[in-house]
C-alpha atoms as a PDB file:
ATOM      1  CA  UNK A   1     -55.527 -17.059 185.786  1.00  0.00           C
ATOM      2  CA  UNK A   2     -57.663 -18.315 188.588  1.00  0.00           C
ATOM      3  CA  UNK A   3     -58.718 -16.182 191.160  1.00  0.00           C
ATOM      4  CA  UNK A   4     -57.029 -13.131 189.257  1.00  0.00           C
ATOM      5  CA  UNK A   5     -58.463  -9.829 187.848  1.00  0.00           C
ATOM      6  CA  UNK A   6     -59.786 -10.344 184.285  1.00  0.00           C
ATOM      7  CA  UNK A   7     -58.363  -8.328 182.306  1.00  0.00           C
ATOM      8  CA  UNK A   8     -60.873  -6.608 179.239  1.00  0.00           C
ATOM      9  CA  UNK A   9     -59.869  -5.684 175.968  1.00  0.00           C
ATOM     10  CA  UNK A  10     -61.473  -3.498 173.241  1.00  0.00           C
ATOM     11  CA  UNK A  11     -62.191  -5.801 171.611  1.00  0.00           C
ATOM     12  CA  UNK A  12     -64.040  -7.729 174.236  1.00  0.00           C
ATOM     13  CA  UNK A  13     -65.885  -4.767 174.569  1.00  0.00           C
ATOM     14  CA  UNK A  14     -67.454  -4.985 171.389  1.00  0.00           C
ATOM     15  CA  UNK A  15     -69.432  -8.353 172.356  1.00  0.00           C
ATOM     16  CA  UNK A  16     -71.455  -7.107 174.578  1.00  0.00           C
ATOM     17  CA  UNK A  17     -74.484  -8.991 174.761  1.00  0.00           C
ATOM     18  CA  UNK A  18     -76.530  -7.336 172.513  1.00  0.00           C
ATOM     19  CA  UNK A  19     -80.088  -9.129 173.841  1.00  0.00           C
ATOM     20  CA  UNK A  20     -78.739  -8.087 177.733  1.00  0.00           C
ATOM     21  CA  UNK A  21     -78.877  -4.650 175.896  1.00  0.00           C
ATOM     22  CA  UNK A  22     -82.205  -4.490 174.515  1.00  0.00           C
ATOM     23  CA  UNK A  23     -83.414  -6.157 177.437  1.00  0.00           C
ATOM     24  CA  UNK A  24     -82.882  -3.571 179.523  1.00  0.00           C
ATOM     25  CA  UNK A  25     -83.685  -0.454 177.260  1.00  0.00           C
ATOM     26  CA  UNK A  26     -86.633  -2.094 175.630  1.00  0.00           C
ATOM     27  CA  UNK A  27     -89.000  -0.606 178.752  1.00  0.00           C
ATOM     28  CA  UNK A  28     -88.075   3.046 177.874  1.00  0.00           C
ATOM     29  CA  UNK A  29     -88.232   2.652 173.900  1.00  0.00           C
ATOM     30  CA  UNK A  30     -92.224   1.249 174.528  1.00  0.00           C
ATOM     31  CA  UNK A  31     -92.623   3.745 176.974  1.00  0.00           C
ATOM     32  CA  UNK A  32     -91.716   6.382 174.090  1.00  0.00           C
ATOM     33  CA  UNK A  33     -94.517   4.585 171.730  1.00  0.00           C
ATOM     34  CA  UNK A  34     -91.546   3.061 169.587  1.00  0.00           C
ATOM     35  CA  UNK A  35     -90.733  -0.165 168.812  1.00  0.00           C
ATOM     36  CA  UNK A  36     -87.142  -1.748 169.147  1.00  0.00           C
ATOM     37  CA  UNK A  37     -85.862  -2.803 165.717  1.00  0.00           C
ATOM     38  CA  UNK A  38     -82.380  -3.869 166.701  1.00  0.00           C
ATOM     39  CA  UNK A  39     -79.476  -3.308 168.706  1.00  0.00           C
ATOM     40  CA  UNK A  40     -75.918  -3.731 167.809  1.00  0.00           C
ATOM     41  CA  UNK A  41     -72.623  -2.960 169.470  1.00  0.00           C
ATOM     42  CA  UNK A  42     -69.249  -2.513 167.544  1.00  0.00           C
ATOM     43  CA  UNK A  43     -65.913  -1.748 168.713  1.00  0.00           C
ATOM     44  CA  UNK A  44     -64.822   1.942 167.770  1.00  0.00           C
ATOM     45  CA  UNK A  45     -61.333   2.087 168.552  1.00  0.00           C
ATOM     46  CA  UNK A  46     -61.062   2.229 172.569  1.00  0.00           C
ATOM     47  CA  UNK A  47     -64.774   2.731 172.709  1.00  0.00           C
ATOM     48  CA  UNK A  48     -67.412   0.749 171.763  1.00  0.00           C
ATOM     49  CA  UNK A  49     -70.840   1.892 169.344  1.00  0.00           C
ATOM     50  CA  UNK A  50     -74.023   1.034 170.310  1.00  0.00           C
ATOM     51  CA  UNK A  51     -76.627   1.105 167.303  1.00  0.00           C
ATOM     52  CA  UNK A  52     -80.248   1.462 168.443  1.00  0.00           C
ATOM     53  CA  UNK A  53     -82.747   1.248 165.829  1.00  0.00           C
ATOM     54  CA  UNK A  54     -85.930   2.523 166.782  1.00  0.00           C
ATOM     55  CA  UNK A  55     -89.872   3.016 164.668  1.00  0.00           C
ATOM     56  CA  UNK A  56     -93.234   3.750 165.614  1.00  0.00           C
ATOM     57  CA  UNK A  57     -96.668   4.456 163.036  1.00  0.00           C
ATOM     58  CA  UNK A  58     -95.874   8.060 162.650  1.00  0.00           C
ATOM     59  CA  UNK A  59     -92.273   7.951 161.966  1.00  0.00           C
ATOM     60  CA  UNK A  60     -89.064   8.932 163.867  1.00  0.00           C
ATOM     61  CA  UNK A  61     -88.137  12.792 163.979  1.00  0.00           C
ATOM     62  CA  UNK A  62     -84.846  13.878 165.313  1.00  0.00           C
ATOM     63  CA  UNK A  63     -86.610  15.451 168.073  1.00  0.00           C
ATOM     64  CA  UNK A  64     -88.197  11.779 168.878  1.00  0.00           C
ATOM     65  CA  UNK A  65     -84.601  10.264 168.300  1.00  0.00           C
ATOM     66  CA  UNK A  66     -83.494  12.775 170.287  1.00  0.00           C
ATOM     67  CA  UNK A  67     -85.843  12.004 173.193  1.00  0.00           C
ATOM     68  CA  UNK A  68     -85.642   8.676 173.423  1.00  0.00           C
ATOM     69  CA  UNK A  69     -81.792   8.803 173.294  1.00  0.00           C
ATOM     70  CA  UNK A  70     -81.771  10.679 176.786  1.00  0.00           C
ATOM     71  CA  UNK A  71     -84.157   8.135 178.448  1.00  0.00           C
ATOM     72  CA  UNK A  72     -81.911   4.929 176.840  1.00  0.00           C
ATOM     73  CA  UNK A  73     -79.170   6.843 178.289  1.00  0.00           C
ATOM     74  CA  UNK A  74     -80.382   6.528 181.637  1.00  0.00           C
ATOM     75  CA  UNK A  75     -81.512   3.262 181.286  1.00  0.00           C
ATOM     76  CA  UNK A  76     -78.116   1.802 180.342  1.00  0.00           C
ATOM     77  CA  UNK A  77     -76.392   3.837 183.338  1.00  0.00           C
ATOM     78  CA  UNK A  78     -79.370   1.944 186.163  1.00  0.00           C
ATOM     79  CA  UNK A  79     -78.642  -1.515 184.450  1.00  0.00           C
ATOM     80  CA  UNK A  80     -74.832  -1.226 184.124  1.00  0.00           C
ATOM     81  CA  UNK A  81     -75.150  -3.566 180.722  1.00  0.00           C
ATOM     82  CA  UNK A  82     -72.303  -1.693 179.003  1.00  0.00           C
ATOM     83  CA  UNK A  83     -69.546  -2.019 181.321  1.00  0.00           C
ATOM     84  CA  UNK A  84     -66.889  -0.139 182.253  1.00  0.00           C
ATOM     85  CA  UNK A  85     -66.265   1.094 178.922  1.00  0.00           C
ATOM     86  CA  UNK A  86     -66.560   4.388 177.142  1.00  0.00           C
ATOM     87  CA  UNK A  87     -69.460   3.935 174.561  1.00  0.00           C
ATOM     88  CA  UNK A  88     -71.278   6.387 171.907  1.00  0.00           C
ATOM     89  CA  UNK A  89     -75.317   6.189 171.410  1.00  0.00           C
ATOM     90  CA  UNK A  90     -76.589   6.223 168.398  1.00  0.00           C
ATOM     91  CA  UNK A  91     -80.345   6.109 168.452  1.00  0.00           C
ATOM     92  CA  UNK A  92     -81.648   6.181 163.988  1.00  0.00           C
ATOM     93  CA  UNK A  93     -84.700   5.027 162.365  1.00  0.00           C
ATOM     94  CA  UNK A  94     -84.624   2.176 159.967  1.00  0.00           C
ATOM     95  CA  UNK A  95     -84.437   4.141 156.631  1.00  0.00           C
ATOM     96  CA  UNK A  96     -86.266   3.256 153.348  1.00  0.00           C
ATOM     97  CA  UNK A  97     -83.565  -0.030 153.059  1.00  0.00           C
ATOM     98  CA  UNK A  98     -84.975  -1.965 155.851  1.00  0.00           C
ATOM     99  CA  UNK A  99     -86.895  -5.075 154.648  1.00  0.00           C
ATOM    100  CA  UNK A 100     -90.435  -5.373 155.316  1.00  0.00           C
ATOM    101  CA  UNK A 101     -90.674  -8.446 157.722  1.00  0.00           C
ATOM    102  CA  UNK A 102     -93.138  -7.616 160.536  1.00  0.00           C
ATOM    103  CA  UNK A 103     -96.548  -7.310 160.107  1.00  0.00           C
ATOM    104  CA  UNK A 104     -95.706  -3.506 161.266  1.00  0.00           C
ATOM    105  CA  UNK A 105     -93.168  -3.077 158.939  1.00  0.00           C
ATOM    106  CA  UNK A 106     -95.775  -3.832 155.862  1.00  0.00           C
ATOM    107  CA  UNK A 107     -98.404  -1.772 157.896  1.00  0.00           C
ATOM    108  CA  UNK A 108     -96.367   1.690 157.991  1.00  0.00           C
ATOM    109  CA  UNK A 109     -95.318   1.208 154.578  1.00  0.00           C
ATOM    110  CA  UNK A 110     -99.053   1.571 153.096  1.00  0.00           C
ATOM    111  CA  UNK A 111     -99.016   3.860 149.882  1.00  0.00           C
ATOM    112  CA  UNK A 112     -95.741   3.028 149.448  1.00  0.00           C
ATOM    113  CA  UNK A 113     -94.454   1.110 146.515  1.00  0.00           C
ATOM    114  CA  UNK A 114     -92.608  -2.185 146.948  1.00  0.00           C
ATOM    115  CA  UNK A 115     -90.783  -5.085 145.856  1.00  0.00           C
ATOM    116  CA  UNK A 116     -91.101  -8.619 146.971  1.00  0.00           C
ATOM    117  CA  UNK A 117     -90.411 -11.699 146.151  1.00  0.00           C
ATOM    118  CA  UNK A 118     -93.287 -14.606 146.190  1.00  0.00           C
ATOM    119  CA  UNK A 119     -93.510 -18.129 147.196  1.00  0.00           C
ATOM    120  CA  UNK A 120     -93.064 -20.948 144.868  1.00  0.00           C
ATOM    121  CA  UNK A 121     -96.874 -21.803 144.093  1.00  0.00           C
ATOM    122  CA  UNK A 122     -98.228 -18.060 144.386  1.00  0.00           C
ATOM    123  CA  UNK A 123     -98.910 -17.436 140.767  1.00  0.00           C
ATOM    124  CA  UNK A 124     -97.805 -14.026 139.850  1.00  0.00           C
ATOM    125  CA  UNK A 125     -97.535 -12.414 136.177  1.00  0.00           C
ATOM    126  CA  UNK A 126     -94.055 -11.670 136.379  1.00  0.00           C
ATOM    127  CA  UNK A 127     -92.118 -14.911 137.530  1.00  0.00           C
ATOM    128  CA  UNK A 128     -91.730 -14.879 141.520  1.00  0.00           C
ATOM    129  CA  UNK A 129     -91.621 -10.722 141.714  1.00  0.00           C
ATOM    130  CA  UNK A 130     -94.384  -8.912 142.284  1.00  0.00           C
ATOM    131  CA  UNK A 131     -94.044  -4.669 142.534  1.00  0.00           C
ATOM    132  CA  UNK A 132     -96.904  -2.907 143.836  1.00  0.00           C
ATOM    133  CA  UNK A 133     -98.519  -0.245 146.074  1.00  0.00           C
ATOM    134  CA  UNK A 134     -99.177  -1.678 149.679  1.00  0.00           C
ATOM    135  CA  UNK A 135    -103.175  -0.607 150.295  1.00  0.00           C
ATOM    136  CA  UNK A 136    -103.276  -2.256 153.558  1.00  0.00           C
ATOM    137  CA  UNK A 137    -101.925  -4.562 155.785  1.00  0.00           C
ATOM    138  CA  UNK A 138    -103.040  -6.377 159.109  1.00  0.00           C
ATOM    139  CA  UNK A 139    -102.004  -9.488 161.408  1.00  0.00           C
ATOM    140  CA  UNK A 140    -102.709 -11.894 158.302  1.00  0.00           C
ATOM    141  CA  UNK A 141    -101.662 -10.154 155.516  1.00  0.00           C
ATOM    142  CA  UNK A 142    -101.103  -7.219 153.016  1.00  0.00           C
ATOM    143  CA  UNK A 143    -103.025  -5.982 149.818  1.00  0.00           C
ATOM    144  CA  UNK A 144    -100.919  -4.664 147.137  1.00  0.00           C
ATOM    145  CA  UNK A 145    -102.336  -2.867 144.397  1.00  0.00           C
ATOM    146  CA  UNK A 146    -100.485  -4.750 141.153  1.00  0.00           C
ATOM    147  CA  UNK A 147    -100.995  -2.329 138.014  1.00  0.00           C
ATOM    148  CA  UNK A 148    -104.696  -1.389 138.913  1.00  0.00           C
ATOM    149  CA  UNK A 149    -105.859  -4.861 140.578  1.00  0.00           C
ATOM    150  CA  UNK A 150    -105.774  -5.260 144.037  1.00  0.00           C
ATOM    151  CA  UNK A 151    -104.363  -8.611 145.660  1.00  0.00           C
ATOM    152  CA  UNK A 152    -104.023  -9.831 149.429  1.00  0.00           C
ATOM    153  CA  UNK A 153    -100.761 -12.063 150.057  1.00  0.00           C
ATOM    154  CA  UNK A 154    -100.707 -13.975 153.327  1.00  0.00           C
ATOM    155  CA  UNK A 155     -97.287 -12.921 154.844  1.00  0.00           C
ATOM    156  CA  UNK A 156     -96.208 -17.022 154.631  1.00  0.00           C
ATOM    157  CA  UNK A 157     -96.231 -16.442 150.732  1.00  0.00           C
ATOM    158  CA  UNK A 158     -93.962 -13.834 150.985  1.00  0.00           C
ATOM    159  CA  UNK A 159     -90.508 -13.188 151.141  1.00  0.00           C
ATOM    160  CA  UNK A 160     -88.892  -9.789 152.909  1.00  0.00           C
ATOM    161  CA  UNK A 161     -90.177  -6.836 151.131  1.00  0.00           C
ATOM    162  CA  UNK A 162     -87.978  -3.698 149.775  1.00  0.00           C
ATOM    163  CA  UNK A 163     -89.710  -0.345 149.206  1.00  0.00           C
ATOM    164  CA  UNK A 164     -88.794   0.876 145.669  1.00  0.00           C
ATOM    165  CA  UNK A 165     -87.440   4.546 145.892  1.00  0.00           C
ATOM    166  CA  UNK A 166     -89.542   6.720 143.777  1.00  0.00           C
ATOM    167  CA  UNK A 167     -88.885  10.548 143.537  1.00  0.00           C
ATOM    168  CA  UNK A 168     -91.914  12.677 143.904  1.00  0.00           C
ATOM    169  CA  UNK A 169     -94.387  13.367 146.548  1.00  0.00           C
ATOM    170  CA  UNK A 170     -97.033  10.364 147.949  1.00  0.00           C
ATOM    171  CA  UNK A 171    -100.516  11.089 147.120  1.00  0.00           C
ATOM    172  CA  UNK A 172    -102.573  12.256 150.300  1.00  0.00           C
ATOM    173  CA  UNK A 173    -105.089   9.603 151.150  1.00  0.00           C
ATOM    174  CA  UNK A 174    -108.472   9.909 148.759  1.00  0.00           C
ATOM    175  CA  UNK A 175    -105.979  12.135 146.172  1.00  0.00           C
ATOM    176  CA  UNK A 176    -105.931  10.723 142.823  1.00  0.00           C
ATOM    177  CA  UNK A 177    -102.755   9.040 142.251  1.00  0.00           C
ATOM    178  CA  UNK A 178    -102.170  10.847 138.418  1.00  0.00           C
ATOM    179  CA  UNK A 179    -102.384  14.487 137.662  1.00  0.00           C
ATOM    180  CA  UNK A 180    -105.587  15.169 136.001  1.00  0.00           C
ATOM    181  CA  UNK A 181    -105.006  16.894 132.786  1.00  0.00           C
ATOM    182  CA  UNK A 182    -105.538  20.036 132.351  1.00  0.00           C
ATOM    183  CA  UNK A 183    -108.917  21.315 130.516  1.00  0.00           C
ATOM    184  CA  UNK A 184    -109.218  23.531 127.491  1.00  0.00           C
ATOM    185  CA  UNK A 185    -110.780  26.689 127.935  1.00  0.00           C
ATOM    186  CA  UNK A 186    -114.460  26.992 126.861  1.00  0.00           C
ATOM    187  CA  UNK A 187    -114.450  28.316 123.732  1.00  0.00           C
ATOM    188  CA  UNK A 188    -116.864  31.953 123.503  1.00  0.00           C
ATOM    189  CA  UNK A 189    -118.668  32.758 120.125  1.00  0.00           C
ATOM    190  CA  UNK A 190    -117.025  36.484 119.066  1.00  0.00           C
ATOM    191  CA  UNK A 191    -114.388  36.318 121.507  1.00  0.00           C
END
């Protein structure tokens, strides 16, 4: 109807533009020393979810999540990207499920173990997989320790990555990765 109000639904809520969105709260996430994974808005009923996924190199607490939610907060009020309608905020981390597909996402993963698939003419032991222990990783490339041997992978010869859940504590950095065994005590003569 020309010249009429526009009418907004729900619905309509929930395609909000999502780039608008990071946009404007990407200042206060790099600000915070995160980076912005992604952003996504849903429709929740009458109100609409925004999904803000932040990481940095140490991690993300739930103080840090915390933190950062109060300045995105603000930052969505000053740019008015959300509309008129009622959102919630949920500010997470990535979680161990997020593929490994920035040269940052390979580089805070180091000592973990992981699962990716090669390219075509990468020749690998075990078809086009390859699981192993990422050593490093820079702008280029990552090492993986395969079984012992260590091997650098360009990232264009690789596909996403996918850390491989493994129950147990991470060795500290310099600690032997296997338990040592434990030694016999010296035998005495007479005793």
């Amino acid at each position: 109807m020309p010249g009429g109000a526009r009418h907004t639904s729900a619905a309509d809520a929930g395609r909000t533009d999502e780039g608008r969105i990071a946009d404007a709260i990407r200042p206060a996430v790099t600000a915070a020393g995160m980076d912005l994974e992604s952003v996504r808005v849903s429709a929740a009923g009458r109100r609409r979810l925004l999904r803000v996924v932040v990481d940095s190199d140490h991690g993300v607490s739930l103080d840090d999540a915390a933190a950062v939610s109060r300045k995105l907060s603000a930052a969505l009020d000053a740019a008015s990207v959300m509309g008129d309608f009622p959102y919630t905020l949920e500010v997470s981390s990535p979680g161990v499920d997020r593929p490994l597909a920035e040269p940052r996402h390979w580089r805070r993963a180091a000592g973990r173990l992981v699962k990716v698939k090669v390219a075509d003419k990468v020749k690998v032991a075990d078809g086009d997989t390859v699981v192993g222990r990422v050593v490093t990783a820079d702008a280029d490339g990552v090492v993986l320790d395969i079984g012992g041997a260590r091997r650098r992978f360009g990232y264009e010869k690789l596909g996403p990555g996918a850390i491989q859940v493994e129950f147990g504590r991470l060795p500290a950095p310099g600690e032997p990765t296997e338990p040592e065994q434990a030694q016999e005590p010296e035998a005495r003569d007479g005793h």
